[in-house]
PDB file of N, CA and C in Angstrom:
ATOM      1  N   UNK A   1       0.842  -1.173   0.000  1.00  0.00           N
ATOM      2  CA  UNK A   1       0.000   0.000   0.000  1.00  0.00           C
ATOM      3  C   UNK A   1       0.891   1.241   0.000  1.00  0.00           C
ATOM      4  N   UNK A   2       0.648   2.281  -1.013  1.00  0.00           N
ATOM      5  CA  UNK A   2       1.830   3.277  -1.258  1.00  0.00           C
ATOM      6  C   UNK A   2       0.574   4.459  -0.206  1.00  0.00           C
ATOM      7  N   UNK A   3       1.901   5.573  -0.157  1.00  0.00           N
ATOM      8  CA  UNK A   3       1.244   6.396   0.227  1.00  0.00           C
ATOM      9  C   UNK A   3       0.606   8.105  -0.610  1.00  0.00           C
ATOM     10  N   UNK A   4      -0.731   8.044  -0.103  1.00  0.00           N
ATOM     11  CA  UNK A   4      -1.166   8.877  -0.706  1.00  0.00           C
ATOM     12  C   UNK A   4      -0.742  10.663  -1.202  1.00  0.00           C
ATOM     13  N   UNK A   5      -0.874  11.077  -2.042  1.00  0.00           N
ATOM     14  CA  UNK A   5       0.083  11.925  -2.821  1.00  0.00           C
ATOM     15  C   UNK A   5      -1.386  12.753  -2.650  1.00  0.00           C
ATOM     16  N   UNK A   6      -1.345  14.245  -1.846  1.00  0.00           N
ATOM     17  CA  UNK A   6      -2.202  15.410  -2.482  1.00  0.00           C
ATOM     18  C   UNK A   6      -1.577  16.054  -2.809  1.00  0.00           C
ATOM     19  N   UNK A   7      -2.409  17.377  -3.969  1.00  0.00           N
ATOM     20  CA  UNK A   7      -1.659  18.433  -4.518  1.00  0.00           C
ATOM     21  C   UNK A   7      -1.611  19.381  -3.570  1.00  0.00           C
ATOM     22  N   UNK A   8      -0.683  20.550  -3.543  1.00  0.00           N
ATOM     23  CA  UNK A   8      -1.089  21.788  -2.865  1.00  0.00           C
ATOM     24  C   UNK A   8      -2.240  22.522  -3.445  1.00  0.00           C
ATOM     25  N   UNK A   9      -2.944  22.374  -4.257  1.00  0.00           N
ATOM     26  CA  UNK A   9      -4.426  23.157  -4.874  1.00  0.00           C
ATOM     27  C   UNK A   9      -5.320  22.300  -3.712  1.00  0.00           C
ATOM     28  N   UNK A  10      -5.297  20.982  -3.261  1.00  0.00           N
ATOM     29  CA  UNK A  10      -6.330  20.104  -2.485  1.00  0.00           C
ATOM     30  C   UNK A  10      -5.800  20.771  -0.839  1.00  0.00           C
ATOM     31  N   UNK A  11      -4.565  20.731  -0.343  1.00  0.00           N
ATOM     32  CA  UNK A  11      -4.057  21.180   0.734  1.00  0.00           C
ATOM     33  C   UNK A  11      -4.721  22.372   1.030  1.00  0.00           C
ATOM     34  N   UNK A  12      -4.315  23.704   0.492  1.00  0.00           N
ATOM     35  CA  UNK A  12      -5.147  24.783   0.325  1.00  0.00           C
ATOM     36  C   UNK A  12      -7.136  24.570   0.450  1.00  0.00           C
ATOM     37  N   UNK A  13      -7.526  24.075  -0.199  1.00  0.00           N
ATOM     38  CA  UNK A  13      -8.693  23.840  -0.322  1.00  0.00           C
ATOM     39  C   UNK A  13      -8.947  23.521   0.982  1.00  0.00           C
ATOM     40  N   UNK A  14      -8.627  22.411   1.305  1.00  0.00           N
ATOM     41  CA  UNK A  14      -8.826  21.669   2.966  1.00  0.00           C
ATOM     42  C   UNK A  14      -8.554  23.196   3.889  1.00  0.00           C
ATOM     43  N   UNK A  15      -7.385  23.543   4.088  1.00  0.00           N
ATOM     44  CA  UNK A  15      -7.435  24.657   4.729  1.00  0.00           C
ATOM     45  C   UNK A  15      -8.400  25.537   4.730  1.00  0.00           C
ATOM     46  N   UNK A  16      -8.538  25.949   3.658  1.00  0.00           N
ATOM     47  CA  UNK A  16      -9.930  26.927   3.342  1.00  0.00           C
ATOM     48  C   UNK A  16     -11.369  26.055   4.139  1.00  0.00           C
ATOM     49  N   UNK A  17     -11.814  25.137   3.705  1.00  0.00           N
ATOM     50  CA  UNK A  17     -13.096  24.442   4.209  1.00  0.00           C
ATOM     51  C   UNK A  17     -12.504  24.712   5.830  1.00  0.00           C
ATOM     52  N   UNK A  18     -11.539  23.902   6.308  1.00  0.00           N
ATOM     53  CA  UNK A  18     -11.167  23.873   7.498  1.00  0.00           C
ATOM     54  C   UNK A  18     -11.450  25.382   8.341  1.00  0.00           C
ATOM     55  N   UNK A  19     -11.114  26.600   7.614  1.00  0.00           N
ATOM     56  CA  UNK A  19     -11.285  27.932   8.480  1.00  0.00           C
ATOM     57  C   UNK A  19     -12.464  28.778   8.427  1.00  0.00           C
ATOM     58  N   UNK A  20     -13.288  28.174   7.277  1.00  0.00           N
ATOM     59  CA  UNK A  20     -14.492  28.242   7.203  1.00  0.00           C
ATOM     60  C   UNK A  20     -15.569  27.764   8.242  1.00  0.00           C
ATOM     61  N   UNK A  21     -15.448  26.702   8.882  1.00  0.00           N
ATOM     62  CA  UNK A  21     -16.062  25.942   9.546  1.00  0.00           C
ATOM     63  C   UNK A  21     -17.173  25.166   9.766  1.00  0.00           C
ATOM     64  N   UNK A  22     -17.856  25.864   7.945  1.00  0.00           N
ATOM     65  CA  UNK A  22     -18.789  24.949   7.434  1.00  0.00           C
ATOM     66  C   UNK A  22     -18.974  23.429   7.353  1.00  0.00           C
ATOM     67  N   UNK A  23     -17.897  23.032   7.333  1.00  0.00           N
ATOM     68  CA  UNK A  23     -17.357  21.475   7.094  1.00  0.00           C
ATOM     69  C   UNK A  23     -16.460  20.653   8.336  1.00  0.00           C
ATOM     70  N   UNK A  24     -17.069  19.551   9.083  1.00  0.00           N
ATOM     71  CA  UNK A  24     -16.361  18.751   9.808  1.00  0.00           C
ATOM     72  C   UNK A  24     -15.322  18.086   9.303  1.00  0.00           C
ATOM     73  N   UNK A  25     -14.430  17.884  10.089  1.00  0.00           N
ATOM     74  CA  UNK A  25     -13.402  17.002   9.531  1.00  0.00           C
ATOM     75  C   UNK A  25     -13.767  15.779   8.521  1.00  0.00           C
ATOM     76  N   UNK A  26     -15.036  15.459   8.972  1.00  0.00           N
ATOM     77  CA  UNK A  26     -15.571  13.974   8.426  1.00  0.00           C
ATOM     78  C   UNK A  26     -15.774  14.374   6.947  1.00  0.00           C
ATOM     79  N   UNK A  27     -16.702  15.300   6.870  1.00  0.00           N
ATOM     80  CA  UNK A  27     -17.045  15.854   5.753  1.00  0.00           C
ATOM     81  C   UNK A  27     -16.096  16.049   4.731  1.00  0.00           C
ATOM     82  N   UNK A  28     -14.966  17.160   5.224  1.00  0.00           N
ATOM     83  CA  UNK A  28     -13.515  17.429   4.282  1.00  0.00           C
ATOM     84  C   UNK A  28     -12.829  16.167   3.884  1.00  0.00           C
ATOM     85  N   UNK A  29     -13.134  15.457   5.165  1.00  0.00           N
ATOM     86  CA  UNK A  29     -12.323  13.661   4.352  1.00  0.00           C
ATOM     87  C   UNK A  29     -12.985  13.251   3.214  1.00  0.00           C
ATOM     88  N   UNK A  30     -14.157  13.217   3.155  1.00  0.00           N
ATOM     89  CA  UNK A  30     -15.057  12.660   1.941  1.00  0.00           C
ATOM     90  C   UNK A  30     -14.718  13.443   1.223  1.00  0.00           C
ATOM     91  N   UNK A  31     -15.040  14.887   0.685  1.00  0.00           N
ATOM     92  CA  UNK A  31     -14.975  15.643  -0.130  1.00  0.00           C
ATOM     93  C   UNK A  31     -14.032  15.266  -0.944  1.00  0.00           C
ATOM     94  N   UNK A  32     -12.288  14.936  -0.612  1.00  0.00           N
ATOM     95  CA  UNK A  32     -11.161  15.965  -0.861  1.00  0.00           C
ATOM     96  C   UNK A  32     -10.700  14.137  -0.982  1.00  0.00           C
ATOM     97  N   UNK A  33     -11.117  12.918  -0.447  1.00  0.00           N
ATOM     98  CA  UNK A  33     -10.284  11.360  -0.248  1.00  0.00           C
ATOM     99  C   UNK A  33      -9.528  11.325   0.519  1.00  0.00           C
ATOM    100  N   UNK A  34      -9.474  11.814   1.757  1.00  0.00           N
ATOM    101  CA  UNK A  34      -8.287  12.005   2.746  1.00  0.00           C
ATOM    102  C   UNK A  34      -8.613  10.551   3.568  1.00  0.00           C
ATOM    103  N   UNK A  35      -7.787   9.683   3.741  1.00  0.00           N
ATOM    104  CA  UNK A  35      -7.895   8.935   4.752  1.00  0.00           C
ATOM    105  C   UNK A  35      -7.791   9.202   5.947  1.00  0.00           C
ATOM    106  N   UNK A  36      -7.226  10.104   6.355  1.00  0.00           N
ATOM    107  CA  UNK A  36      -6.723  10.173   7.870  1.00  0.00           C
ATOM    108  C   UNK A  36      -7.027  11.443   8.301  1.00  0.00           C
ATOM    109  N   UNK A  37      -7.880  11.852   9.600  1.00  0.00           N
ATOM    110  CA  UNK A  37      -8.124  13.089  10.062  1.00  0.00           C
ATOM    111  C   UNK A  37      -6.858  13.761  10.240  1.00  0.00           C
ATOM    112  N   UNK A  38      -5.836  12.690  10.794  1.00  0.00           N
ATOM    113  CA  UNK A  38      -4.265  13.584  10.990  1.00  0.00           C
ATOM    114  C   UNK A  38      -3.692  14.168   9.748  1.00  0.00           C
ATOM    115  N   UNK A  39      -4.217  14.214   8.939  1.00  0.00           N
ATOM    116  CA  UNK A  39      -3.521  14.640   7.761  1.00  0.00           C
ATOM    117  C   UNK A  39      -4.186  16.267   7.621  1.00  0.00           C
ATOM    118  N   UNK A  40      -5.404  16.492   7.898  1.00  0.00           N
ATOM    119  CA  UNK A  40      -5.967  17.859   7.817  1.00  0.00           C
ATOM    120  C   UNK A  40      -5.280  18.377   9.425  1.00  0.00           C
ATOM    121  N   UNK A  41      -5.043  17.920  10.460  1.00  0.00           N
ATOM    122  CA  UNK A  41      -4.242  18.604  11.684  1.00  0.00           C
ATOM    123  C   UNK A  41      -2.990  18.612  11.126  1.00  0.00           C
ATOM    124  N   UNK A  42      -2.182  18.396  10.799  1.00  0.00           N
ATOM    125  CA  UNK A  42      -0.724  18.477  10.028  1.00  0.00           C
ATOM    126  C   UNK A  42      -0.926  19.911   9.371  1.00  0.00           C
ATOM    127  N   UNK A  43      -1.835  19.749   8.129  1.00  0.00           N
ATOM    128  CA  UNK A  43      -1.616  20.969   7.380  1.00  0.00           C
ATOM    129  C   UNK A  43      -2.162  22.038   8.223  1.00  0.00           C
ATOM    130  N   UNK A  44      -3.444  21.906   8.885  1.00  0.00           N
ATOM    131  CA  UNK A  44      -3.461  23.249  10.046  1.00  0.00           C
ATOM    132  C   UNK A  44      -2.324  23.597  10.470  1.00  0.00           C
ATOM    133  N   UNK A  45      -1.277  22.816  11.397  1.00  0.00           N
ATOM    134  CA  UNK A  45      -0.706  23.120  12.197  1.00  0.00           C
ATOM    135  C   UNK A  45      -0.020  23.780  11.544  1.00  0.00           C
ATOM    136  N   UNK A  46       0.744  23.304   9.961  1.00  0.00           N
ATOM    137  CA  UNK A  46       1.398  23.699   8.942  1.00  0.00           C
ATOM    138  C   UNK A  46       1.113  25.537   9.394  1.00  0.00           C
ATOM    139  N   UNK A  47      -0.197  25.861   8.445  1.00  0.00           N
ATOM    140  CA  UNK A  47      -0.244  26.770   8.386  1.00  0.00           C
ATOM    141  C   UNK A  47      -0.853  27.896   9.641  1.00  0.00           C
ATOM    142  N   UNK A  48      -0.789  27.389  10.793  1.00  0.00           N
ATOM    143  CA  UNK A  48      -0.994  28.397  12.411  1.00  0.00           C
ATOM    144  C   UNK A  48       0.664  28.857  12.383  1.00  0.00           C
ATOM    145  N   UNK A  49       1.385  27.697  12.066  1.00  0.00           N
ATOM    146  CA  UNK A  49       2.972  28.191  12.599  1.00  0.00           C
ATOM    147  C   UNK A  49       3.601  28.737  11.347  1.00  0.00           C
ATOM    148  N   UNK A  50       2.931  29.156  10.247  1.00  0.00           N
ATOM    149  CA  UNK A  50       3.166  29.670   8.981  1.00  0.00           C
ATOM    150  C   UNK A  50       4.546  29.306   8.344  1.00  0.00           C
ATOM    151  N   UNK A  51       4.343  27.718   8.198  1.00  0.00           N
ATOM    152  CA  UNK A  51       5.378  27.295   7.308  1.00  0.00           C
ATOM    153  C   UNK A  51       4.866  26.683   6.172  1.00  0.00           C
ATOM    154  N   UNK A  52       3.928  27.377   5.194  1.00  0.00           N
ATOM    155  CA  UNK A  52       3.293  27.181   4.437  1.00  0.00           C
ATOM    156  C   UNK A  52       4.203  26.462   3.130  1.00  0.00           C
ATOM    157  N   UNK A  53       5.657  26.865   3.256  1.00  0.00           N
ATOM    158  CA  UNK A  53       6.196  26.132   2.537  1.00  0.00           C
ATOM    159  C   UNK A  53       6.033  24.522   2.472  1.00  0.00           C
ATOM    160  N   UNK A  54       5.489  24.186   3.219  1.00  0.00           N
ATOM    161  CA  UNK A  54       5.653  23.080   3.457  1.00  0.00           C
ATOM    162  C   UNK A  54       4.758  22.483   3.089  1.00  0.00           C
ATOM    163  N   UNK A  55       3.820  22.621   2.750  1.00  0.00           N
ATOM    164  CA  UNK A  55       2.332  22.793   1.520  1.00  0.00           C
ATOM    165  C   UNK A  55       2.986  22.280   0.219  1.00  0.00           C
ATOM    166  N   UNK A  56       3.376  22.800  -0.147  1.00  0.00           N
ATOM    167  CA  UNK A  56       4.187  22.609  -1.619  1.00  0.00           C
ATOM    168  C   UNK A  56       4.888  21.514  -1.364  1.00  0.00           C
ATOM    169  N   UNK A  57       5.696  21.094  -0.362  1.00  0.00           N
ATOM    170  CA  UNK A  57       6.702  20.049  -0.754  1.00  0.00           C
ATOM    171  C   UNK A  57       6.010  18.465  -1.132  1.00  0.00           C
ATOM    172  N   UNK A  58       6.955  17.761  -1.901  1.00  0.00           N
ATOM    173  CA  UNK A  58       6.562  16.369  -2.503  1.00  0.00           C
ATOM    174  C   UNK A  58       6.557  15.167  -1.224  1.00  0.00           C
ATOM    175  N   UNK A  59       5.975  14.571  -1.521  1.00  0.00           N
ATOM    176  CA  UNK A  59       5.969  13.650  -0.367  1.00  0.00           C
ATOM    177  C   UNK A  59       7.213  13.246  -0.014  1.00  0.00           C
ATOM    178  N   UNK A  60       7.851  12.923   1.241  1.00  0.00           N
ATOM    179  CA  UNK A  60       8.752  12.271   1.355  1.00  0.00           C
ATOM    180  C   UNK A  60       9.967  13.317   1.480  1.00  0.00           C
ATOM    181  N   UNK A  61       9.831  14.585   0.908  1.00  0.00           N
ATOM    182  CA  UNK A  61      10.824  15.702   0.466  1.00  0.00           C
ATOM    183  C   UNK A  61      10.797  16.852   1.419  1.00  0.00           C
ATOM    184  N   UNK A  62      11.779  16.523   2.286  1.00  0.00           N
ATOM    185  CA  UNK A  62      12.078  17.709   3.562  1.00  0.00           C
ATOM    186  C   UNK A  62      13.042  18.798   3.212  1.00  0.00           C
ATOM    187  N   UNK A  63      12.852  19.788   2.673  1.00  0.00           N
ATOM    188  CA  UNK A  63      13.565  20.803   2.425  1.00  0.00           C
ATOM    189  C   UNK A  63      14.123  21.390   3.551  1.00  0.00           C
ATOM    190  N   UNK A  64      15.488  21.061   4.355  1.00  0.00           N
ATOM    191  CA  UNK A  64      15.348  21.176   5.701  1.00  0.00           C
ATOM    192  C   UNK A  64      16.369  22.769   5.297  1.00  0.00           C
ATOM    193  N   UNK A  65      17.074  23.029   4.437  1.00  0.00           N
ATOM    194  CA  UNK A  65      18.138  24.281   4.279  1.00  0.00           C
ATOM    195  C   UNK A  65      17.195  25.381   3.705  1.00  0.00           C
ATOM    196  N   UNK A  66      16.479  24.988   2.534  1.00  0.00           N
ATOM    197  CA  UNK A  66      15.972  25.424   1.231  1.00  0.00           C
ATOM    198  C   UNK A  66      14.475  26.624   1.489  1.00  0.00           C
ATOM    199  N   UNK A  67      13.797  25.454   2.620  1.00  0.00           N
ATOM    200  CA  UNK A  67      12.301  26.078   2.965  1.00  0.00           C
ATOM    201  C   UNK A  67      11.583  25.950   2.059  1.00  0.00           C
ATOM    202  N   UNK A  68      11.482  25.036   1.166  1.00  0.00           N
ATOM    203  CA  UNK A  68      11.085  24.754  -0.441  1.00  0.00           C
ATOM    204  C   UNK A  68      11.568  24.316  -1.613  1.00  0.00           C
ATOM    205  N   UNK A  69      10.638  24.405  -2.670  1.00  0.00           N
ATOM    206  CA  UNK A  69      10.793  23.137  -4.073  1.00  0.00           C
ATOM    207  C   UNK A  69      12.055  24.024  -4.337  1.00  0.00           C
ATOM    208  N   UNK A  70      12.789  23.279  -5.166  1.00  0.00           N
ATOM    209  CA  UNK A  70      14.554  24.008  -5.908  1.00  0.00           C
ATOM    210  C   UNK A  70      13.593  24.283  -7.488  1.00  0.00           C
ATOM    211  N   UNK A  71      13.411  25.564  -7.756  1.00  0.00           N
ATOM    212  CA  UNK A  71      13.054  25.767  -8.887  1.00  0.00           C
ATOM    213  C   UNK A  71      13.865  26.155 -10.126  1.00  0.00           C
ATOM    214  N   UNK A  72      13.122  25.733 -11.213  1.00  0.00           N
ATOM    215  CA  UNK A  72      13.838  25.682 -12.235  1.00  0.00           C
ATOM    216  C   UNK A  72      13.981  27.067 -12.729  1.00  0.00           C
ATOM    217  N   UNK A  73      13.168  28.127 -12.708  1.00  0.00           N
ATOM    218  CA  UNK A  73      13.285  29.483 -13.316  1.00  0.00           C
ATOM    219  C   UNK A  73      13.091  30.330 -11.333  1.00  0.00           C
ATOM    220  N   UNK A  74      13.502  31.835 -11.580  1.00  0.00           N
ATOM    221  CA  UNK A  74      13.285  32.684 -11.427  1.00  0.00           C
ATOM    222  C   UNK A  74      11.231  33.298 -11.229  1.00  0.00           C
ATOM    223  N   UNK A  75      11.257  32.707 -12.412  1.00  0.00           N
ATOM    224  CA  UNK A  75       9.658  32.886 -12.849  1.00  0.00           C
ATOM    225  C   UNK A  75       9.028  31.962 -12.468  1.00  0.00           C
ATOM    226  N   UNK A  76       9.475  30.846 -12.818  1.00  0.00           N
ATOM    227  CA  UNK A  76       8.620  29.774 -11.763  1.00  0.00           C
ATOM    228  C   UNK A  76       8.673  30.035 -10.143  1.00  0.00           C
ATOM    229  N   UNK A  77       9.355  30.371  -9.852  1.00  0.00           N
ATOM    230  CA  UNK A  77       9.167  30.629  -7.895  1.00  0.00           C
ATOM    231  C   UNK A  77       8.770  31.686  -7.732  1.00  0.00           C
ATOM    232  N   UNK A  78       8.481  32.693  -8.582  1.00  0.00           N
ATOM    233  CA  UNK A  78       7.538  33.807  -8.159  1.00  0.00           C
ATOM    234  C   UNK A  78       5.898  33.553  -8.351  1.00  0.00           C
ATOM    235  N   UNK A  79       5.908  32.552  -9.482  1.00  0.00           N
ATOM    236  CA  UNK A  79       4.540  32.309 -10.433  1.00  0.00           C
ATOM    237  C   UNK A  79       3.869  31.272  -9.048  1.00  0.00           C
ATOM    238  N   UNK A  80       4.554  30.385  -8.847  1.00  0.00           N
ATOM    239  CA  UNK A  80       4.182  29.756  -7.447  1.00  0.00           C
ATOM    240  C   UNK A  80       4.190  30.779  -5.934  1.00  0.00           C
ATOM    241  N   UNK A  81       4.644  31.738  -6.024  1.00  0.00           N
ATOM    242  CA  UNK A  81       4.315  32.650  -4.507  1.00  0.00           C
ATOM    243  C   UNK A  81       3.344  33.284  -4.807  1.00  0.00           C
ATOM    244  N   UNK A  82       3.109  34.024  -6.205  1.00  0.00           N
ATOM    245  CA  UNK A  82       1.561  34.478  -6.770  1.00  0.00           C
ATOM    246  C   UNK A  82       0.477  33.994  -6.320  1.00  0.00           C
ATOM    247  N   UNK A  83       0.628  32.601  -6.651  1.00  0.00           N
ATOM    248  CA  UNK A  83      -0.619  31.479  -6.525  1.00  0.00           C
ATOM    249  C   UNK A  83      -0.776  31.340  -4.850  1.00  0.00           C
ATOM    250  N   UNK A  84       0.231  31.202  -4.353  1.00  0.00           N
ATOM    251  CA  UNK A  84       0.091  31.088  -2.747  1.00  0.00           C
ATOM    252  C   UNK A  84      -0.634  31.991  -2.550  1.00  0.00           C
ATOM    253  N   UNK A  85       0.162  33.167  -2.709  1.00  0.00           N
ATOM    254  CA  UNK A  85      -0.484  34.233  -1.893  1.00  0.00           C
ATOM    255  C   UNK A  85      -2.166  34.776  -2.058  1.00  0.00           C
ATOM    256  N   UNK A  86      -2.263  33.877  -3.482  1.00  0.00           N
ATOM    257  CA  UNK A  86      -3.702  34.388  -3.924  1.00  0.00           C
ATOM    258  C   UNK A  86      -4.784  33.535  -3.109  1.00  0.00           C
ATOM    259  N   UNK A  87      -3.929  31.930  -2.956  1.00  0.00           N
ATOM    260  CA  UNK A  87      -5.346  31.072  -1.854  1.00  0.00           C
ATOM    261  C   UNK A  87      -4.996  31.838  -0.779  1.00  0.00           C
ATOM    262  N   UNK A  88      -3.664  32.344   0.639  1.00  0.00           N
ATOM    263  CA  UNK A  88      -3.724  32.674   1.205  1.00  0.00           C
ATOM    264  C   UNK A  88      -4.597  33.875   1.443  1.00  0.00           C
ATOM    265  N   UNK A  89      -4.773  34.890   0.333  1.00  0.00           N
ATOM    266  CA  UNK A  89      -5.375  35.955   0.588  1.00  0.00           C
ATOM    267  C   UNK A  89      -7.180  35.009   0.557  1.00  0.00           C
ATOM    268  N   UNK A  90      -7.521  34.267  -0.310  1.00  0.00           N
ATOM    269  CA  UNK A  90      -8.831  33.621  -0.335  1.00  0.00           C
ATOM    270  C   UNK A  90      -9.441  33.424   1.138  1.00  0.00           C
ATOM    271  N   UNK A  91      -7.966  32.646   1.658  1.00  0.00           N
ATOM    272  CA  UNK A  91      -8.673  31.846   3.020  1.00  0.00           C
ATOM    273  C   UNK A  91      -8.822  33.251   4.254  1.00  0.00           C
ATOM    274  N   UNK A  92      -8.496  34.203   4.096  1.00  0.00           N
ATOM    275  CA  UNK A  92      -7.931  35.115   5.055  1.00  0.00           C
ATOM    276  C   UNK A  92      -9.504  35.917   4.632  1.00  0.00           C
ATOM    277  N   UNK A  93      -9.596  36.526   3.484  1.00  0.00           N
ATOM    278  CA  UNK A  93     -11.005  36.967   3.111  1.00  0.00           C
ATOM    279  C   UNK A  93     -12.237  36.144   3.916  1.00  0.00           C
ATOM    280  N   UNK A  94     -12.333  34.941   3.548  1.00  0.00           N
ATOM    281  CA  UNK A  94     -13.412  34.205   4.004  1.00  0.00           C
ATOM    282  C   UNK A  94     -13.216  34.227   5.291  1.00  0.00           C
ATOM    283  N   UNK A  95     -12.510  34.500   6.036  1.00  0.00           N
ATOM    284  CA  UNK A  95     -12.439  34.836   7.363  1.00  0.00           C
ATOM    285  C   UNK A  95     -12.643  35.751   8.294  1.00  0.00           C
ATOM    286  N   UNK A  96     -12.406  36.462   7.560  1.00  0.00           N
ATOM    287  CA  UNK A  96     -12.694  38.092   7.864  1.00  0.00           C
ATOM    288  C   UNK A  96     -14.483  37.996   7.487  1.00  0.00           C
ATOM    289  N   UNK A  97     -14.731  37.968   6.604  1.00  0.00           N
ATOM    290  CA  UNK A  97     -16.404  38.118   6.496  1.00  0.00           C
ATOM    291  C   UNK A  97     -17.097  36.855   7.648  1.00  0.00           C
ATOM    292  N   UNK A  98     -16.848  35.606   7.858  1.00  0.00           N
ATOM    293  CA  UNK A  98     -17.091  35.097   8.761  1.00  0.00           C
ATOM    294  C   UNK A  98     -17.289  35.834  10.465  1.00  0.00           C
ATOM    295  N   UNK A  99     -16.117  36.129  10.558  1.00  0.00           N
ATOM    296  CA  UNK A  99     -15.730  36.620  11.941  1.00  0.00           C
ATOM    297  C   UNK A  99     -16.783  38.416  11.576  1.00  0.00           C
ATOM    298  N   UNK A 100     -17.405  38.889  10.741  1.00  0.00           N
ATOM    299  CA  UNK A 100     -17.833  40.028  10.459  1.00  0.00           C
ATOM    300  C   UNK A 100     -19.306  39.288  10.758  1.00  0.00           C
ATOM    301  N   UNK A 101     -19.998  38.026  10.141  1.00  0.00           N
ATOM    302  CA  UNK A 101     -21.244  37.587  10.115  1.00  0.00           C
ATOM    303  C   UNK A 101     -21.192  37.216  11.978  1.00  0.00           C
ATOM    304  N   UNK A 102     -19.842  36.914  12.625  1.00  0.00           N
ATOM    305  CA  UNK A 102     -20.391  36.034  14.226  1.00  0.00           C
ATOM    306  C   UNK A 102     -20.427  37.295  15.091  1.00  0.00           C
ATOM    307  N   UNK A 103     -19.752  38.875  14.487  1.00  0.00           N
ATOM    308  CA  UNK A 103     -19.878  40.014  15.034  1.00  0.00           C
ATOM    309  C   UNK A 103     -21.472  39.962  15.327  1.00  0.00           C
ATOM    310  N   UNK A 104     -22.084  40.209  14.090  1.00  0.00           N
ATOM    311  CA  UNK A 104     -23.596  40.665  13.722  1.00  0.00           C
ATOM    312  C   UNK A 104     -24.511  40.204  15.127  1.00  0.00           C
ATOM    313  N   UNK A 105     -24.077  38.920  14.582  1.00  0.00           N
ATOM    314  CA  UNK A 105     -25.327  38.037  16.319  1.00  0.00           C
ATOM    315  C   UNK A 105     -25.172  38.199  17.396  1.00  0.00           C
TER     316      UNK A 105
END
């Protein structure tokens, strides 16, 4: 039995459902094929202690000097911090209007 491979587009996603709070853990497992609840506490924890790099890395692949993938361009490691920063700004939005809707009540 090998082990299961997500993308960082599914990681992100989970995060997002996860800070939303629309969705139980149970739920995000079905959604997304996660076997293991520890796998959505990992990437939380990932991203509370903001080593989001660590989102990106390949299974098995500890960038312990680097803090991330060894890219091939210039443009590729910016084109990938773009994209970060664009789910990060997503999940941070939906949060802010959340925490604006639990003001209201």
């Amino acid at each position: 039995m090998g082990k299961n491979v997500y993308s960082s587009e599914v990681k992100w996603a989970v995060i997002k459902d996860k800070m939303t709070g629309e969705l139980s853990n149970r739920e995000i497992m079905e959604k997304y094929g996660i076997k293991n609840v520890s796998q959505i506490k990992t990437w939380m924890k990932w991203y509370r202690e903001n080593q989001i790099y660590r989102l990106n890395q390949p299974i098995g692949k500890q960038y312990s000097y680097g803090h991330g993938l060894e890219w091939k361009s210039e443009e590729d490691k910016r084109n990938s911090q773009i994209e970060q920063l664009k789910m990060e700004n997503e999940i941070l939005k939906k949060y802010l209007e959340l925490r604006k809707e639990l003001k209201k009540k």
